[in-house]
PDB file of N, CA and C in Angstrom:
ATOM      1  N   UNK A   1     110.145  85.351 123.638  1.00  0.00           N
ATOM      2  CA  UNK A   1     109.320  85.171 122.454  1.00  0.00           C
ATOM      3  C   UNK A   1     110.074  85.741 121.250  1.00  0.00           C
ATOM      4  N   UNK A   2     110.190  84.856 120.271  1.00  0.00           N
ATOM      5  CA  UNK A   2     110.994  85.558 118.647  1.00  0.00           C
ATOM      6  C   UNK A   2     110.001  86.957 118.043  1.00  0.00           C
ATOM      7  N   UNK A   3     110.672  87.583 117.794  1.00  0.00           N
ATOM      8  CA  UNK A   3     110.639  88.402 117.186  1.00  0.00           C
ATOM      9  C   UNK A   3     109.939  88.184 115.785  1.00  0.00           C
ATOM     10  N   UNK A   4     108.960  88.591 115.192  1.00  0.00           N
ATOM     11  CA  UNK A   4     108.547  88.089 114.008  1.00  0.00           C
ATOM     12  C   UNK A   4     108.845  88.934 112.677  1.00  0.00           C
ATOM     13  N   UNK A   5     108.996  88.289 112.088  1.00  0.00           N
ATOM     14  CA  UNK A   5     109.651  88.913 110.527  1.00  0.00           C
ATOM     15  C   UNK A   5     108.362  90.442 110.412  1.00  0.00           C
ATOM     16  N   UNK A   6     109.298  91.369 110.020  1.00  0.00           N
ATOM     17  CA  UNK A   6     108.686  92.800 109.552  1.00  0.00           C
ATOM     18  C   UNK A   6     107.893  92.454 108.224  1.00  0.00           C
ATOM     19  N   UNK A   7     106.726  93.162 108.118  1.00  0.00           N
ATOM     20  CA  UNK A   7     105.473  92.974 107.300  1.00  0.00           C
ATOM     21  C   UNK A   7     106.350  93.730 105.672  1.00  0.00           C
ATOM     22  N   UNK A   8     105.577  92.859 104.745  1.00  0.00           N
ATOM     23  CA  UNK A   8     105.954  92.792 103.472  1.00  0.00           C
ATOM     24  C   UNK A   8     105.254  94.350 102.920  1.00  0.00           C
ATOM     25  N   UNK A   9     106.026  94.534 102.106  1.00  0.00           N
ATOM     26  CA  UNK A   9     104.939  96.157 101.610  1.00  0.00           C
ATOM     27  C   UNK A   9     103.707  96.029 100.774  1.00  0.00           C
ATOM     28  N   UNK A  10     102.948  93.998 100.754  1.00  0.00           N
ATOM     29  CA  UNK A  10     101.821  93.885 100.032  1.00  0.00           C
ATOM     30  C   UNK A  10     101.105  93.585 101.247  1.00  0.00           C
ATOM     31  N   UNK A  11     101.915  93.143 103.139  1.00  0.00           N
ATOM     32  CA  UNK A  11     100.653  92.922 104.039  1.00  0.00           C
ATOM     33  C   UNK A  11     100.411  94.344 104.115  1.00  0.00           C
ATOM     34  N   UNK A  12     101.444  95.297 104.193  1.00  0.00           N
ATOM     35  CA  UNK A  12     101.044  96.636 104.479  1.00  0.00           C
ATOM     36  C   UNK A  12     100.196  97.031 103.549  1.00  0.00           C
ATOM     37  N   UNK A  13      99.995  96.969 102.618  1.00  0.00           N
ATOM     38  CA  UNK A  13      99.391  97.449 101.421  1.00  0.00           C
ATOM     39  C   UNK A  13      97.492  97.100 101.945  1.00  0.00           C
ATOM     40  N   UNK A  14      97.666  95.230 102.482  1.00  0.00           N
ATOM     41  CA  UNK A  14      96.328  95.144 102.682  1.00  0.00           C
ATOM     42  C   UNK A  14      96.146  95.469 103.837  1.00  0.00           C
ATOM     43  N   UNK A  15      96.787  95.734 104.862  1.00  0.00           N
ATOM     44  CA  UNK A  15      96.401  96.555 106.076  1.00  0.00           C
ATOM     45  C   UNK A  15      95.794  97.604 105.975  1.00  0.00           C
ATOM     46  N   UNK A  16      96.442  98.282 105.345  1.00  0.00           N
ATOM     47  CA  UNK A  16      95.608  99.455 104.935  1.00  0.00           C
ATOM     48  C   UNK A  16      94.785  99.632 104.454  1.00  0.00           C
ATOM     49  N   UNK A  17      94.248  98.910 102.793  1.00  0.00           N
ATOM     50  CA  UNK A  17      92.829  98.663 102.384  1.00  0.00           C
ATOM     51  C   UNK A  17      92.018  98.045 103.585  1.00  0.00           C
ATOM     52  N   UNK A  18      92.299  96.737 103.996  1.00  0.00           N
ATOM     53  CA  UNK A  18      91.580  96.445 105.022  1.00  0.00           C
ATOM     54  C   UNK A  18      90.835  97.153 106.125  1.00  0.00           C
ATOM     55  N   UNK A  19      92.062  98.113 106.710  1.00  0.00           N
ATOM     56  CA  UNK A  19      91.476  99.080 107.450  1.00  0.00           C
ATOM     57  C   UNK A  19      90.330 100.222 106.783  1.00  0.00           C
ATOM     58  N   UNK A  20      90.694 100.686 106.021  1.00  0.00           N
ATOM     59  CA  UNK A  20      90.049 101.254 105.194  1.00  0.00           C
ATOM     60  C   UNK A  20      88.789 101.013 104.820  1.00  0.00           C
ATOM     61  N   UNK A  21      88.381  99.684 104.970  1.00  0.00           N
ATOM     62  CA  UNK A  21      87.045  98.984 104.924  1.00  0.00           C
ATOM     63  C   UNK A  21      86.487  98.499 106.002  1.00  0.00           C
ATOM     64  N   UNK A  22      87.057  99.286 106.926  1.00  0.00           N
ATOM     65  CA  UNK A  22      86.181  99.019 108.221  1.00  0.00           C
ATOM     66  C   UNK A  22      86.939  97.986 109.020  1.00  0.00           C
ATOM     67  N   UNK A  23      87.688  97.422 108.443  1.00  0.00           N
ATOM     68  CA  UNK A  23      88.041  95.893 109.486  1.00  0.00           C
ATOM     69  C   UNK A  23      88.775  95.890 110.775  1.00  0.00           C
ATOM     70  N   UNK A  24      88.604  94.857 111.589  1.00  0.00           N
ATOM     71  CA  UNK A  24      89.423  95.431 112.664  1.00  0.00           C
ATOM     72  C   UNK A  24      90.997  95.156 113.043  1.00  0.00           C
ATOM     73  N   UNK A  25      91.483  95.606 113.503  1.00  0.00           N
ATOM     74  CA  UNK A  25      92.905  95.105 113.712  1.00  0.00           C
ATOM     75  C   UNK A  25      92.949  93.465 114.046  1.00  0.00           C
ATOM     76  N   UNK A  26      91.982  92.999 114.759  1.00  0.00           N
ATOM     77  CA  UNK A  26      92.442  91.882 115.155  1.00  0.00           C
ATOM     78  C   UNK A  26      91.610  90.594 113.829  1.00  0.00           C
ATOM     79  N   UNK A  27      90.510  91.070 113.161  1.00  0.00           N
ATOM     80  CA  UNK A  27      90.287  90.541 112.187  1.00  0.00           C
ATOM     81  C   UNK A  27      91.517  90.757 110.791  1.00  0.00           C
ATOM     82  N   UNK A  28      92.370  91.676 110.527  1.00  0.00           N
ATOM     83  CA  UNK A  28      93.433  91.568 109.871  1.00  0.00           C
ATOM     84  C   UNK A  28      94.299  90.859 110.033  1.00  0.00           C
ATOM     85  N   UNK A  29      94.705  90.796 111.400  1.00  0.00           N
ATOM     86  CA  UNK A  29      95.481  89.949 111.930  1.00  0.00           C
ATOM     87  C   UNK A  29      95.302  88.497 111.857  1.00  0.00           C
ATOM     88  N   UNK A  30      93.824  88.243 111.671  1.00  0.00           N
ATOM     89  CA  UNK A  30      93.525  86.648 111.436  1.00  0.00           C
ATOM     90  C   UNK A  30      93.775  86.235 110.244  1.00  0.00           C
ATOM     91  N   UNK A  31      93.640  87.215 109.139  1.00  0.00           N
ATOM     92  CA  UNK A  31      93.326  87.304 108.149  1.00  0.00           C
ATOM     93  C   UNK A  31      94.576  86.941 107.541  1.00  0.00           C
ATOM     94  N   UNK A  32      95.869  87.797 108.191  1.00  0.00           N
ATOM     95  CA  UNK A  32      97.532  88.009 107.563  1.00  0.00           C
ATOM     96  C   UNK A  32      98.264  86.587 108.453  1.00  0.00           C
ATOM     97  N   UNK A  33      97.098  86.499 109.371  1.00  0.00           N
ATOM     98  CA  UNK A  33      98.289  85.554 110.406  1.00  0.00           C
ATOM     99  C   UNK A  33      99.259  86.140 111.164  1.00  0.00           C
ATOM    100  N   UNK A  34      98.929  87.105 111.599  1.00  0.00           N
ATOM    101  CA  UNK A  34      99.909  88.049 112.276  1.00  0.00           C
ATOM    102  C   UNK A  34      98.981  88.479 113.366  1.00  0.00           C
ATOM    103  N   UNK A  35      99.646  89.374 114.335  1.00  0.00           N
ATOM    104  CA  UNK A  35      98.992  89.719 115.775  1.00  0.00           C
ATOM    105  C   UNK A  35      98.268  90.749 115.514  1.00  0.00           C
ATOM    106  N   UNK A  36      97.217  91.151 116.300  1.00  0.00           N
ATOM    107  CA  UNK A  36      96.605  92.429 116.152  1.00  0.00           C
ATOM    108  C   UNK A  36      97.424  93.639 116.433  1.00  0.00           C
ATOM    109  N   UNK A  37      98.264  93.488 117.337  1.00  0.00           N
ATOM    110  CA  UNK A  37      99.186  94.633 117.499  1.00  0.00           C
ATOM    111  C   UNK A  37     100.113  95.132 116.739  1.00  0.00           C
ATOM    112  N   UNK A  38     100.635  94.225 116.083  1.00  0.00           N
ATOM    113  CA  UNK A  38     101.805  94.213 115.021  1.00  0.00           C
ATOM    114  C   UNK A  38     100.548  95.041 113.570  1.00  0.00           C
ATOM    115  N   UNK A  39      99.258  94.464 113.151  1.00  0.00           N
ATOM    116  CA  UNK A  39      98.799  95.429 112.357  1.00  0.00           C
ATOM    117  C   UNK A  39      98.260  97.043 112.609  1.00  0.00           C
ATOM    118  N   UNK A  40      98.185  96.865 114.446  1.00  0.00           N
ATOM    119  CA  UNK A  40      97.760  98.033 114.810  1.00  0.00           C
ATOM    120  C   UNK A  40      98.845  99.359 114.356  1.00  0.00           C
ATOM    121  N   UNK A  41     100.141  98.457 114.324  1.00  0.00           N
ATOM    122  CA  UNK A  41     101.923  99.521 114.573  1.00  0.00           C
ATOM    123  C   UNK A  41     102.154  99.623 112.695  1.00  0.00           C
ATOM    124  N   UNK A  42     101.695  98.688 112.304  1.00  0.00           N
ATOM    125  CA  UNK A  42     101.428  99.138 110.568  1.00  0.00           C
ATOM    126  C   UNK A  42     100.619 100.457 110.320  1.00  0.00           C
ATOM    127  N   UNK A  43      99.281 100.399 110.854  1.00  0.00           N
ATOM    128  CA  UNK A  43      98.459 101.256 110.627  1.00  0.00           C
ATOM    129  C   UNK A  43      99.158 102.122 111.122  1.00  0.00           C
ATOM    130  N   UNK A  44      99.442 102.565 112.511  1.00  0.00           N
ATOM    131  CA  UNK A  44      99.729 104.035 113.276  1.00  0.00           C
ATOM    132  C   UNK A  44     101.295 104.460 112.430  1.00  0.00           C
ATOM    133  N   UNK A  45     101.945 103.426 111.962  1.00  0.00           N
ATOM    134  CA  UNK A  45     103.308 104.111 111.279  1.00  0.00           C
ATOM    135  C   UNK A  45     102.781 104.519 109.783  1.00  0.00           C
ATOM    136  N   UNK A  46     101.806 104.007 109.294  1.00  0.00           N
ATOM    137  CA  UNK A  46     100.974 104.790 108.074  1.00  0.00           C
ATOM    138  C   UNK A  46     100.878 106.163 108.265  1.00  0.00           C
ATOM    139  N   UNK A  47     100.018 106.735 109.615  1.00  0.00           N
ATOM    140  CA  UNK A  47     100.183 107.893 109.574  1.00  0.00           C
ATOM    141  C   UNK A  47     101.023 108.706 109.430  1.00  0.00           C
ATOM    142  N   UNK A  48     102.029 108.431 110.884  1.00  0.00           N
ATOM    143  CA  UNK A  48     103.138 109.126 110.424  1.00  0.00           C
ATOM    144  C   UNK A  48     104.061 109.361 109.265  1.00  0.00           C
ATOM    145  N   UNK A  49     103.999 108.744 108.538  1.00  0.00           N
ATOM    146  CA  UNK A  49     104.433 109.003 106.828  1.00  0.00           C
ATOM    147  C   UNK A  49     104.015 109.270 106.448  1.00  0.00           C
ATOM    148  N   UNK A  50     102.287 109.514 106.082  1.00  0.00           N
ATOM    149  CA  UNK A  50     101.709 110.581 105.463  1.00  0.00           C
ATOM    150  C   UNK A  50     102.206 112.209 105.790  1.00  0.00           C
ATOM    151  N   UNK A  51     102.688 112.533 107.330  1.00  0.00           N
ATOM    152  CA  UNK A  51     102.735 114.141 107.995  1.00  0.00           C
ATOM    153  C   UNK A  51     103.739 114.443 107.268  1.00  0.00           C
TER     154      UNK A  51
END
């Protein structure tokens, strides 16, 4: 399976609002056209750059 292009710093941007408003990973994912997992690894690498 290809590898899919790394998220732009405006999907990240709405990943994060998104999340932020409750939504779920896999409704973002419908939303960006991207997998739920791939927004799940957006969100969890959010954190770690905040520490």
């Amino acid at each position: 399976m290809p590898k899919a292009a790394e998220f732009t710093d405006v999907e990240r941007g709405t990943v994060i609002g998104l999340r932020e408003a409750d939504w779920t990973f896999i409704a973002i994912g419908k939303h960006l056209g991207r997998s739920a997992k791939g927004v799940g690894n957006v969100w969890k690498a959010r954190g770690a750059e905040e520490s």
